[in-house]
N, C-alpha and C. Protein backbone atom coordinates (compact mmCIF):
# COMPACT_ATOMS: atom_id res chain seq x y z
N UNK A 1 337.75 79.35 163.91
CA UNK A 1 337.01 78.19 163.43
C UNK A 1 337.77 76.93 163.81
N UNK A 2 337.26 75.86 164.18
CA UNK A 2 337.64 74.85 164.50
C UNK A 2 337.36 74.03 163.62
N UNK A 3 337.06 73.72 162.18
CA UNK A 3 336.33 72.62 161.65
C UNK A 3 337.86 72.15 161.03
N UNK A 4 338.65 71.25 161.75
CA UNK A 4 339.80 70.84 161.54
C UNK A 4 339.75 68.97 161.49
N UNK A 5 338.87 68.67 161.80
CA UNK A 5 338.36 66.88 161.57
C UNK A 5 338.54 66.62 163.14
N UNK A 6 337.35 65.57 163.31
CA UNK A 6 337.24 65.19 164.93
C UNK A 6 338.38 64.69 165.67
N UNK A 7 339.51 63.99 164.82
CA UNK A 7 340.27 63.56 165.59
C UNK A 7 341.11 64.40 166.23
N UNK A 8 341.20 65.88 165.65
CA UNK A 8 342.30 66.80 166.05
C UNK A 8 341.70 67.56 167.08
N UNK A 9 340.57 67.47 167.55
CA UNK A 9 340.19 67.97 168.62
C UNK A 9 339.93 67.30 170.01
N UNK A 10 340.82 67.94 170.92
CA UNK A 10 340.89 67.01 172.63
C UNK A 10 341.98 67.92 173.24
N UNK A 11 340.85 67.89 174.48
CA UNK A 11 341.50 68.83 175.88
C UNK A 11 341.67 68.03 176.99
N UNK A 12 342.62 68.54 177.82
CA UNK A 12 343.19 67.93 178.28
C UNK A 12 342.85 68.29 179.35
N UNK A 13 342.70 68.05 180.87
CA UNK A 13 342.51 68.31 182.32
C UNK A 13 342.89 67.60 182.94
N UNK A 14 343.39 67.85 184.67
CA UNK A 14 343.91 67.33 185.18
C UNK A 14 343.82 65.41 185.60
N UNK A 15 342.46 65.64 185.21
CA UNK A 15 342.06 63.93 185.05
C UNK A 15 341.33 63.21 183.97
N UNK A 16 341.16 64.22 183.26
CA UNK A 16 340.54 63.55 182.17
C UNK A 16 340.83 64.23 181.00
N UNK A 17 340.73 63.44 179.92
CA UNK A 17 340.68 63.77 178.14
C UNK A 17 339.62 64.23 177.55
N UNK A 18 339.37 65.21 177.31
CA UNK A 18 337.74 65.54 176.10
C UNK A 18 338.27 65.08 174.74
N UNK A 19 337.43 64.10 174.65
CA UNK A 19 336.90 64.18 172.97
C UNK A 19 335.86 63.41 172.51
N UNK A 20 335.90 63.87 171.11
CA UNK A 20 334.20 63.23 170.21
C UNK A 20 334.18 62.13 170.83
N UNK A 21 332.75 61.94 170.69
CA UNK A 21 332.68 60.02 170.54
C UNK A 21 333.13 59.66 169.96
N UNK A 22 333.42 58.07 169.86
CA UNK A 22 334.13 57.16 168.73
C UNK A 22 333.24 56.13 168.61
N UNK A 23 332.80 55.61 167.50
CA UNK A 23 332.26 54.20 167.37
C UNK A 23 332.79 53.48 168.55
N UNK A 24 333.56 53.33 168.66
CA UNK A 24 334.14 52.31 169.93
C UNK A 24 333.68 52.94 170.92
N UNK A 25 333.38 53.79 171.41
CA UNK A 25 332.43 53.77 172.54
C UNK A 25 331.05 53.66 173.14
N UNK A 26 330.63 52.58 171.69
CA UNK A 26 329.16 52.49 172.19
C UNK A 26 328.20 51.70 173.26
N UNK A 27 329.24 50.58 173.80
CA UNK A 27 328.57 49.64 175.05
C UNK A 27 328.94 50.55 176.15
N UNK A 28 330.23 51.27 176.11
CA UNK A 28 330.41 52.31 177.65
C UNK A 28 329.11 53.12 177.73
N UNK A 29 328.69 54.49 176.76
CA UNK A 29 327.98 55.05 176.48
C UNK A 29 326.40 54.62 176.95
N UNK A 30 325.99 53.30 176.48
CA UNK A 30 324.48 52.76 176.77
C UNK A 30 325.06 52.23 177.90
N UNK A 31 325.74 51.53 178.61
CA UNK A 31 325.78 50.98 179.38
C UNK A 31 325.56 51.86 180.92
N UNK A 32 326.72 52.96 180.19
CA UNK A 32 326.19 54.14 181.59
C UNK A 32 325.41 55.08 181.64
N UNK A 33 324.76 55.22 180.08
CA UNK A 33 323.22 55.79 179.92
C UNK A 33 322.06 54.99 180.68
N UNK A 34 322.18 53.64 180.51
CA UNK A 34 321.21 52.63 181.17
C UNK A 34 321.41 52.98 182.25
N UNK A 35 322.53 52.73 183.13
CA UNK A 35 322.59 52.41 184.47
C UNK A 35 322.36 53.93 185.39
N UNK A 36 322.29 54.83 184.41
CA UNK A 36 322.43 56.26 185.09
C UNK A 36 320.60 56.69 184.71
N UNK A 37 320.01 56.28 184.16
CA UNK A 37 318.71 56.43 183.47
C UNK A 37 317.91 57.24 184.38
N UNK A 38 317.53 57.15 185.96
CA UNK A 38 316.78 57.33 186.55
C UNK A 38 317.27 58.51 187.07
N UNK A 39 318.36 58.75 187.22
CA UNK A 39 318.79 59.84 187.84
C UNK A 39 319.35 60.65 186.47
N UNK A 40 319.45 60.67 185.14
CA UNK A 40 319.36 61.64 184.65
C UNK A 40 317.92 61.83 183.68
N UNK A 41 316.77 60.81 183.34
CA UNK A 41 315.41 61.35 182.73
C UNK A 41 314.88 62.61 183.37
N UNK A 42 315.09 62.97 184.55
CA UNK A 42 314.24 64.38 185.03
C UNK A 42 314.84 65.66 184.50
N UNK A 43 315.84 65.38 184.13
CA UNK A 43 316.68 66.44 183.69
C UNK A 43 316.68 66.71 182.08
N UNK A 44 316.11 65.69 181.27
CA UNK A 44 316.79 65.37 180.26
C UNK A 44 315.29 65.63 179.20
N UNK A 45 315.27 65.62 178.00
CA UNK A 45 313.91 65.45 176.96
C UNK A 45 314.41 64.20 177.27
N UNK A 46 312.82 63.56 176.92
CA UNK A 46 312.72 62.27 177.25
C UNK A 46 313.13 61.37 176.02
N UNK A 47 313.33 60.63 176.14
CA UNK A 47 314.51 59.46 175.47
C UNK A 47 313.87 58.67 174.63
N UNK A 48 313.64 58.80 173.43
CA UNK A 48 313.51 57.97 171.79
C UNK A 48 313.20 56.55 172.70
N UNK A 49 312.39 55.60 171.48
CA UNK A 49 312.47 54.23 172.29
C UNK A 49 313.91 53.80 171.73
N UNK A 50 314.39 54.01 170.84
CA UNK A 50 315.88 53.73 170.34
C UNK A 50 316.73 54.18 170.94
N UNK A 51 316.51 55.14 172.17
CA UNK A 51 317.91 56.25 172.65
C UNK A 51 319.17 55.32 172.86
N UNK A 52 319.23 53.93 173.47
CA UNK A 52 320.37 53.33 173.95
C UNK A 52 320.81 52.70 172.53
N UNK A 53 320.41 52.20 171.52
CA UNK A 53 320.70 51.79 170.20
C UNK A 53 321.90 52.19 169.81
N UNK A 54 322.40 51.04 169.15
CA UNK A 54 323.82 51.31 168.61
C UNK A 54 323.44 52.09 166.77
N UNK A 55 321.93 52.02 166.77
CA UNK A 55 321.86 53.00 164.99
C UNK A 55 321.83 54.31 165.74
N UNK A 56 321.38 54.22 166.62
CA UNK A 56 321.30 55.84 167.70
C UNK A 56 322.56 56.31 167.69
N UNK A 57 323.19 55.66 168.69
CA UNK A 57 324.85 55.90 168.55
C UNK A 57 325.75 56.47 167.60
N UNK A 58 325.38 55.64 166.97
CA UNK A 58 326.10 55.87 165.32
C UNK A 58 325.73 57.49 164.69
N UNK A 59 324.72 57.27 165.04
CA UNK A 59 324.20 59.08 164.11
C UNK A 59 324.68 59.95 164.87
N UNK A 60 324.74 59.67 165.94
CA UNK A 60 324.98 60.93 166.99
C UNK A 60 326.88 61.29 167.23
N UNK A 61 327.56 59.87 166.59
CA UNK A 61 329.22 60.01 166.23
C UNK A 61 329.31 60.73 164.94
N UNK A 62 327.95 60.28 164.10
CA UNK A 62 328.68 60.95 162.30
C UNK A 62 328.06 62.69 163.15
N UNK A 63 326.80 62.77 163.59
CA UNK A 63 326.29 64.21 163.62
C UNK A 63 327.83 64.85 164.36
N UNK A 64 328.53 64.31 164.98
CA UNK A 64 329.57 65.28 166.15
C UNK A 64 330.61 65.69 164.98
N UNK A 65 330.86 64.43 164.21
CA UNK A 65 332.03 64.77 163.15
C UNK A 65 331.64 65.82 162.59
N UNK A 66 330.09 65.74 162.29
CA UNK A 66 329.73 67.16 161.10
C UNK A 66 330.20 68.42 161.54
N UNK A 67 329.35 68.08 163.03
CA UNK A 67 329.32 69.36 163.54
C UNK A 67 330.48 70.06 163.83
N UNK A 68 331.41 69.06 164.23
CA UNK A 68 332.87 69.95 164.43
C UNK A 68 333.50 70.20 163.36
N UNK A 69 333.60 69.20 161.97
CA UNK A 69 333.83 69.53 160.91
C UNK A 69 333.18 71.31 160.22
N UNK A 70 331.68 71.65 160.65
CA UNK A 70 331.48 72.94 160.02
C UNK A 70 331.43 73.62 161.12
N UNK A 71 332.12 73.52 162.50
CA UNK A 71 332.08 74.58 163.17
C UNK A 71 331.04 74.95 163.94
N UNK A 72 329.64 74.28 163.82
CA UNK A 72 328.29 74.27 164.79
C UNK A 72 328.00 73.82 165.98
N UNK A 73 329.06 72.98 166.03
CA UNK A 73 329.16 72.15 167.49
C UNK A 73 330.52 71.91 168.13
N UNK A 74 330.75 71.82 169.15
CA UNK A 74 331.76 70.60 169.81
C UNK A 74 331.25 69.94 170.95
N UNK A 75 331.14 68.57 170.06
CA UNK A 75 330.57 67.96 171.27
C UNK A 75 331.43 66.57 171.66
N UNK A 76 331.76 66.47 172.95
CA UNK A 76 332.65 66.10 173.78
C UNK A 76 332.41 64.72 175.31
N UNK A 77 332.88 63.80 174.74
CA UNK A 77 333.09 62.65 176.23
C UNK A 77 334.31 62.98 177.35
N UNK A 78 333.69 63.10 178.09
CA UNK A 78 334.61 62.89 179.45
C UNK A 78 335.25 61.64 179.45
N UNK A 79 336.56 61.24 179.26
CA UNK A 79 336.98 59.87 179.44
C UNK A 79 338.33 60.43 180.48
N UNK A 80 337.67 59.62 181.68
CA UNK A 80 339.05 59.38 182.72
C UNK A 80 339.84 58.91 182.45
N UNK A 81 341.29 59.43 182.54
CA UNK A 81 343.03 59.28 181.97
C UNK A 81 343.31 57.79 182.74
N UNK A 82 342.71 58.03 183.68
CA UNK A 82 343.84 57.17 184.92
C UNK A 82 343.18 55.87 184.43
N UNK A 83 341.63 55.28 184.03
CA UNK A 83 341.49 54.13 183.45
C UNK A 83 340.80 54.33 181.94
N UNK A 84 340.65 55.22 181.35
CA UNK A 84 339.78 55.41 180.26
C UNK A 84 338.29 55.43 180.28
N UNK A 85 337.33 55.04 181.50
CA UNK A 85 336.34 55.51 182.04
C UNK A 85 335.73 56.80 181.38
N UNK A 86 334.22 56.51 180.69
CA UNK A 86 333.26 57.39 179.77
C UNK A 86 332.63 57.92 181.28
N UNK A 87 332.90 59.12 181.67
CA UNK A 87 332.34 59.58 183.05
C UNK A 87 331.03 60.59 182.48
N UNK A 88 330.97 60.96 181.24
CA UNK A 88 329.78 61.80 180.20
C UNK A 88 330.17 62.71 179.25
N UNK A 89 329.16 63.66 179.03
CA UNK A 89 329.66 64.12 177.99
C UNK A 89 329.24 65.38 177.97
N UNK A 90 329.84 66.70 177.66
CA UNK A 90 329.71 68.02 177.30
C UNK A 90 329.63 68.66 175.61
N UNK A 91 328.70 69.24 175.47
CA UNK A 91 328.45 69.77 173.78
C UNK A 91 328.40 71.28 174.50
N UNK A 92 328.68 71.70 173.33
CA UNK A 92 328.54 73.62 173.07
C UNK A 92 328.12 73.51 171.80
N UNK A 93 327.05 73.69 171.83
CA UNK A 93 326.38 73.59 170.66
C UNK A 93 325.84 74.51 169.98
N UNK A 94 324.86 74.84 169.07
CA UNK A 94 324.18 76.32 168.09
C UNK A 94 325.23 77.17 168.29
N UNK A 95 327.06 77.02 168.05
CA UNK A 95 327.51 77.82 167.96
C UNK A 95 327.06 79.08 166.79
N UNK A 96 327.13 80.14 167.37
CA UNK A 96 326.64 81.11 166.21
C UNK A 96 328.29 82.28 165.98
N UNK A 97 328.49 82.98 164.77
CA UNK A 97 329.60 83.44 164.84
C UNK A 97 328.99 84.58 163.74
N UNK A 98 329.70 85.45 163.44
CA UNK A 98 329.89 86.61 163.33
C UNK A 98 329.22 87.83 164.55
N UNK A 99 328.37 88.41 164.70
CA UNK A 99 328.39 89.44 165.64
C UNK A 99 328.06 88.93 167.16
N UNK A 100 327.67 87.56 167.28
CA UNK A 100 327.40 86.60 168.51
C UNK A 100 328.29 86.37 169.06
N UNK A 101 329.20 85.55 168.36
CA UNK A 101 330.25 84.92 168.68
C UNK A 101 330.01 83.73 169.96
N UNK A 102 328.79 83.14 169.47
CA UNK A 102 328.26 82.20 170.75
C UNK A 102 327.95 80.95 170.68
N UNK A 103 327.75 80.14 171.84
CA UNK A 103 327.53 79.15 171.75
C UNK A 103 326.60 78.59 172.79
N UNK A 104 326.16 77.52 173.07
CA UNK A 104 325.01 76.96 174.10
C UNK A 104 325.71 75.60 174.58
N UNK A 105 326.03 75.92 175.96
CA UNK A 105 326.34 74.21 176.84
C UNK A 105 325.42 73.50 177.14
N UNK A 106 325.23 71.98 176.84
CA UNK A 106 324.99 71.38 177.77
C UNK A 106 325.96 70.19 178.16
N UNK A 107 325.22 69.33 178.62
CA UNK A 107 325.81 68.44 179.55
C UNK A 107 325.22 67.33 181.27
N UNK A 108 325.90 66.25 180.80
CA UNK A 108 325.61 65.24 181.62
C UNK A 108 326.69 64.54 182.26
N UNK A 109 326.69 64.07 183.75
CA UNK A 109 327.36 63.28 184.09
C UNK A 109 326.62 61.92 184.40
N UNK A 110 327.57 60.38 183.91
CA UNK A 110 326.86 59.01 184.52
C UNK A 110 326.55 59.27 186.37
N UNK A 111 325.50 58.68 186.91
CA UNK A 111 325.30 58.74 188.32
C UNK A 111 326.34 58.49 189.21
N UNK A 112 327.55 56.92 188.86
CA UNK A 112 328.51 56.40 189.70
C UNK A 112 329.50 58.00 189.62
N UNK A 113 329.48 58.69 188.72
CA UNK A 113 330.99 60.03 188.81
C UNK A 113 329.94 61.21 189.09
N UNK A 114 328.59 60.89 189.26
CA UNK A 114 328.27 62.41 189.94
C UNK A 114 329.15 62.71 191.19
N UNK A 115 329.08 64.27 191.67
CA UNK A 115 329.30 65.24 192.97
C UNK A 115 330.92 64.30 193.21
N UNK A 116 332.06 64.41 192.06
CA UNK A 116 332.96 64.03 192.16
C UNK A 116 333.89 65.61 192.18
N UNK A 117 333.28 66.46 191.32
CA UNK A 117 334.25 66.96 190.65
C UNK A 117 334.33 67.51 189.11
N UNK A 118 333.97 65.96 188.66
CA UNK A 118 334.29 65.70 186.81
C UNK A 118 333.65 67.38 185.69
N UNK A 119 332.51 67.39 186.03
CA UNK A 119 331.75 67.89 185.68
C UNK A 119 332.60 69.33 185.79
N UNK A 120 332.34 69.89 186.73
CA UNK A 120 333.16 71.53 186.72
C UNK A 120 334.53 71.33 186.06
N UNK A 121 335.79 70.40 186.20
CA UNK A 121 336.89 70.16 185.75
C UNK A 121 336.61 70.29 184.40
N UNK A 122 335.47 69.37 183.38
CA UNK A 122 335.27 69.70 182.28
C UNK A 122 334.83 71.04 181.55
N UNK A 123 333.68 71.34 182.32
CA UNK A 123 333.69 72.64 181.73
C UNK A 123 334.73 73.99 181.78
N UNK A 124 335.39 73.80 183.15
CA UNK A 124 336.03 75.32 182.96
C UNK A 124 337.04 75.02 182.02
N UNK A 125 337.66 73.65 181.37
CA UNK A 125 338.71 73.37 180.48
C UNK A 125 337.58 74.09 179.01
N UNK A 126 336.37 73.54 179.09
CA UNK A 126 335.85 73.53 177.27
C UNK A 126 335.61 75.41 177.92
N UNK A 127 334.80 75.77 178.43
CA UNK A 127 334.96 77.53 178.81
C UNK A 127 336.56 78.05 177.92
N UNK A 128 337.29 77.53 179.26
CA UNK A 128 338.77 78.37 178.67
C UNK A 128 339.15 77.88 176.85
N UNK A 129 338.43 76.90 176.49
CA UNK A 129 339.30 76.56 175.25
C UNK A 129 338.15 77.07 174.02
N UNK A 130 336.96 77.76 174.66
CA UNK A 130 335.99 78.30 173.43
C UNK A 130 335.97 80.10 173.61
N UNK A 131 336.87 80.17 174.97
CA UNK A 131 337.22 81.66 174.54
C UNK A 131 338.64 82.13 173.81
N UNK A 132 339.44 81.08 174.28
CA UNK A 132 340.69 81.07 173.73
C UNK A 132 341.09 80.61 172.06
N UNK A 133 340.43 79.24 172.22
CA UNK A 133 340.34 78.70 171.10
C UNK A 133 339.89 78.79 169.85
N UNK A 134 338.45 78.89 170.01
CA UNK A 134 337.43 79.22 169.08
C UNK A 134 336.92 80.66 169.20
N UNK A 135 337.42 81.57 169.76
CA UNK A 135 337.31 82.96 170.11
C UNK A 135 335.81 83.48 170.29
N UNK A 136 334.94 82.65 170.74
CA UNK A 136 333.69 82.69 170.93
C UNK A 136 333.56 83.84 172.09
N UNK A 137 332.87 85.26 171.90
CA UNK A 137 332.58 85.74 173.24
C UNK A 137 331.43 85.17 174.24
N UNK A 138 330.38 84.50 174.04
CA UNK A 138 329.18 83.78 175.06
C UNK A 138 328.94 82.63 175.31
N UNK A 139 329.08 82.15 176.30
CA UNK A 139 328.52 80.93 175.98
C UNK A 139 327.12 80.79 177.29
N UNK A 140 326.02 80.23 176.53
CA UNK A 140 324.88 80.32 177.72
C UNK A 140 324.57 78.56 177.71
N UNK A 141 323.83 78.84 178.99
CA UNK A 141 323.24 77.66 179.63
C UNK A 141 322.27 77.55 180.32
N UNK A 142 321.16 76.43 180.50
CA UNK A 142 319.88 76.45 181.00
C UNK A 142 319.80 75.21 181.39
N UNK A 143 319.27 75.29 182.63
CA UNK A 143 318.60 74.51 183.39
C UNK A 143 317.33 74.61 184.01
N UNK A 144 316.48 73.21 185.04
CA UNK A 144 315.29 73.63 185.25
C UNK A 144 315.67 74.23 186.40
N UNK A 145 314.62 74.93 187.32
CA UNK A 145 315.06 75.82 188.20
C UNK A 145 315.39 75.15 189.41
N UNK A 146 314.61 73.99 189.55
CA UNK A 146 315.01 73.06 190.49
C UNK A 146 316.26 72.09 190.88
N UNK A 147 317.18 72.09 189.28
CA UNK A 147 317.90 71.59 189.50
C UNK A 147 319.43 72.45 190.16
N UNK A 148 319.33 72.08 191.35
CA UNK A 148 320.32 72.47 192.76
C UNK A 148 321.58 72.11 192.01
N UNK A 149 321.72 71.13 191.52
CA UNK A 149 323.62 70.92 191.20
C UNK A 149 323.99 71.36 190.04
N UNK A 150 323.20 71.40 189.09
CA UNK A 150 323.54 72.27 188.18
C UNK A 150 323.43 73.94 187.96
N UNK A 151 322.84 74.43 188.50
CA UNK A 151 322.97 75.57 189.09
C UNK A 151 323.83 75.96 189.55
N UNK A 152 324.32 75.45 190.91
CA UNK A 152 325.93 75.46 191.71
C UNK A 152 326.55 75.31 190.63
N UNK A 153 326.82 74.46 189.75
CA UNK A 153 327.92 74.19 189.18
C UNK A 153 328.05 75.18 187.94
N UNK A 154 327.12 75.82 187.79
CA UNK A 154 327.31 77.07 186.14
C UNK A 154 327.83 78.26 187.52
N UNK A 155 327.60 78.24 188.64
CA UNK A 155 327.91 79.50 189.04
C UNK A 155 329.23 79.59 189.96
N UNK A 156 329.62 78.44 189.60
CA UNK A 156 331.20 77.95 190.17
C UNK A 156 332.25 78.16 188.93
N UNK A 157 331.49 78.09 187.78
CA UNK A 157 332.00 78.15 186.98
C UNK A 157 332.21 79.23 186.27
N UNK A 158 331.34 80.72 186.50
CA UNK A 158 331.48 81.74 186.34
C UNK A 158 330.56 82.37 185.15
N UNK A 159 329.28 81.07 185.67
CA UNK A 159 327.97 81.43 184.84
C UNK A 159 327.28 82.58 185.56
N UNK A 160 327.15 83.47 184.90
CA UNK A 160 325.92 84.39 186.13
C UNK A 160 324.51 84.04 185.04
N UNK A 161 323.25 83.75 186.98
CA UNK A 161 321.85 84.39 186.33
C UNK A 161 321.83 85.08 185.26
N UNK A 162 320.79 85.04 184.15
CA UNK A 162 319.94 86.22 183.58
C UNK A 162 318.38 86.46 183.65
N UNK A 163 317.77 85.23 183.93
CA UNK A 163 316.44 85.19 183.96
C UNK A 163 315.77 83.78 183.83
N UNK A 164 314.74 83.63 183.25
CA UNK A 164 313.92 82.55 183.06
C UNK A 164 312.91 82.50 181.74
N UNK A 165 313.34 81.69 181.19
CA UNK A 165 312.81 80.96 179.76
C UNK A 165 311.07 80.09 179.64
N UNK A 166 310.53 81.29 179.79
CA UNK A 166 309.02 80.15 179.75
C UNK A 166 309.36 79.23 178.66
N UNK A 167 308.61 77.68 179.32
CA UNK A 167 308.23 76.88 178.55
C UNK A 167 309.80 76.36 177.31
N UNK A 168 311.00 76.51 178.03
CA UNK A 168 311.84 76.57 177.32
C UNK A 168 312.34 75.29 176.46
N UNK A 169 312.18 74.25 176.83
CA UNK A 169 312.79 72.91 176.61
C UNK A 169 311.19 72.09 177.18
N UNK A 170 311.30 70.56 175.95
CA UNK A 170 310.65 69.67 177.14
C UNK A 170 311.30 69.09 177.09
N UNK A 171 310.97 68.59 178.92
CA UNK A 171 312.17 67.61 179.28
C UNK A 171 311.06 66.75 180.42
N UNK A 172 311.54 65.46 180.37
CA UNK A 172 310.81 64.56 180.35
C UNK A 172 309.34 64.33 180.27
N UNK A 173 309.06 64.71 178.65
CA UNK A 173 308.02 64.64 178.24
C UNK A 173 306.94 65.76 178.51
N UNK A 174 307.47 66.85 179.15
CA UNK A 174 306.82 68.44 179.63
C UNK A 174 307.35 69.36 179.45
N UNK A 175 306.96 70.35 178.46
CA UNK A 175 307.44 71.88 178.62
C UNK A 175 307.82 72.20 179.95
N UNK A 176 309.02 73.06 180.24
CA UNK A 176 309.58 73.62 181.07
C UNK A 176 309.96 74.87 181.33
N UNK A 177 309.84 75.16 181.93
CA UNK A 177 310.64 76.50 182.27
C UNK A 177 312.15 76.72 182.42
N UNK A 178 313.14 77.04 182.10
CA UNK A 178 314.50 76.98 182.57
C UNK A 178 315.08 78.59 183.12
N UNK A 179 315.85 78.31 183.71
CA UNK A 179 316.65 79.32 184.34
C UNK A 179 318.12 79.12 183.60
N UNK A 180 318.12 80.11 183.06
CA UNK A 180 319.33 80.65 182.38
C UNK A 180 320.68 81.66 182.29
N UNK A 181 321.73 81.10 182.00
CA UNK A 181 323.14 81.35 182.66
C UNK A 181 323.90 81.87 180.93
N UNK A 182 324.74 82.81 181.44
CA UNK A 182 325.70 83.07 180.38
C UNK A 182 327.20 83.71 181.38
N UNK A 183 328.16 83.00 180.47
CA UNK A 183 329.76 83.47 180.81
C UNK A 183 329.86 84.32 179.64
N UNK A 184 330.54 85.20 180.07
CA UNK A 184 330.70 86.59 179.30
C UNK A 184 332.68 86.37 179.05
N UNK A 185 333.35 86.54 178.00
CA UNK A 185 334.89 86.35 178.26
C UNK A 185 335.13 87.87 178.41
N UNK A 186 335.86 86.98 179.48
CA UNK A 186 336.36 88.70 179.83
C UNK A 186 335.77 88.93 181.57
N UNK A 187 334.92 88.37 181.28
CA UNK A 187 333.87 88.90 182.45
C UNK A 187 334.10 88.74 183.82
N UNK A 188 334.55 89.22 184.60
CA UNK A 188 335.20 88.99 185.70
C UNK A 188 334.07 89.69 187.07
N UNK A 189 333.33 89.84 187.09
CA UNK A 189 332.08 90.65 187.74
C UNK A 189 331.55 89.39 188.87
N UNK A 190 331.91 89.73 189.95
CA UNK A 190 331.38 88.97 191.19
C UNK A 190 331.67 87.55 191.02
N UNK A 191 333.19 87.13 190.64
CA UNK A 191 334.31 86.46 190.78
C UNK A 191 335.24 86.51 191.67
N UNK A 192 335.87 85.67 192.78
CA UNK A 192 336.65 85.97 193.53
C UNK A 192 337.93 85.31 192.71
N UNK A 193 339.08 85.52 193.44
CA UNK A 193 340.19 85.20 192.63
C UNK A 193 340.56 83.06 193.24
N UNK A 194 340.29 83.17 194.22
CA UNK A 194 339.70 81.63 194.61
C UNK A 194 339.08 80.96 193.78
N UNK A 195 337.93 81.68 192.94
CA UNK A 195 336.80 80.92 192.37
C UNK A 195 337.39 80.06 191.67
């Protein structure tokens, strides 16, 4: 269990820091939600007329405290070391625990730090620290089927296929279909030692 208070939770990677939001990060946050808007709505449920709002903001810092406080969530900003740069943010969320032992990723990067990197660096750190850490055995993930970089990137990461989710999510404003990924710990099955 991790419900140890938000501040005690943050991982570390070779370029960047994970942790909760903070009130103080709410002009980074809208600012590179705004400016990234177009290139992440196709991907995304479509966005409250409040989504950039600092009362928005705010709920979504107390909801992270809760959630890490009872153990349901960890949800996580990418902030670059080298300037403090909000590059996005990763949740593992509906953690479930006793015979599951699971949890659900998602995740976004701002447009200027897409196809950098950031993105895989973050997850295989929150991966290694929710099998290690939080002793979670699953963690799954879904995307639409079309989306090419996220795909690559769950299977770089040592997501394998399982199938497809009618009607799984709507996302921008339409039921979807998603294609769905789970890391197994332990699971070492059509992994190279490179990977």
């Amino acid at each position: 269990m991790f419900g140890l208070g938000r501040k005690s939770v943050r991982i570390e990677t070779e370029r960047m820091r994970l942790r909760p939001p903070r009130h103080g990060d709410f002009r980074a946050w809208a600012a590179l939600r705004e400016a990234s808007r177009d290139f992440l709505q196709p991907w995304e449920p479509a966005w409250s007329a409040d989504h950039l709002s600092r009362r928005s903001f705010t709920n979504r810092v107390y909801w992270a405290g809760r959630s890490i406080a009872q153990g349901s969530a960890l949800p996580l900003f990418l902030i670059r070391r080298a300037d403090g740069a909000l590059l996005g943010a990763l949740t593992i969320d509906n953690i479930r625990r006793g015979p599951a032992q699971a949890g659900t990723a998602g995740y976004w990067v701002g447009q200027p730090f897409a196809r950098q990197g950031y993105m895989r660096e973050a997850l295989e750190a929150v991966v290694h620290h929710c099998f290690e850490v939080l002793d979670l055995s699953r963690l799954e993930a879904g995307c639409l089927p079309e989306n090419a970089a996220s795909r690559g990137l769950l299977e770089k990461v040592g997501f394998k296929y399982e199938g497809v989710a009618q009607s799984y999510l709507q996302i921008d404003g339409r039921w979807r279909n998603h294609v769905l990924y789970a890391n197994l710990r332990g699971d070492r099955r059509g992994r190279s030692e490179a990977g």
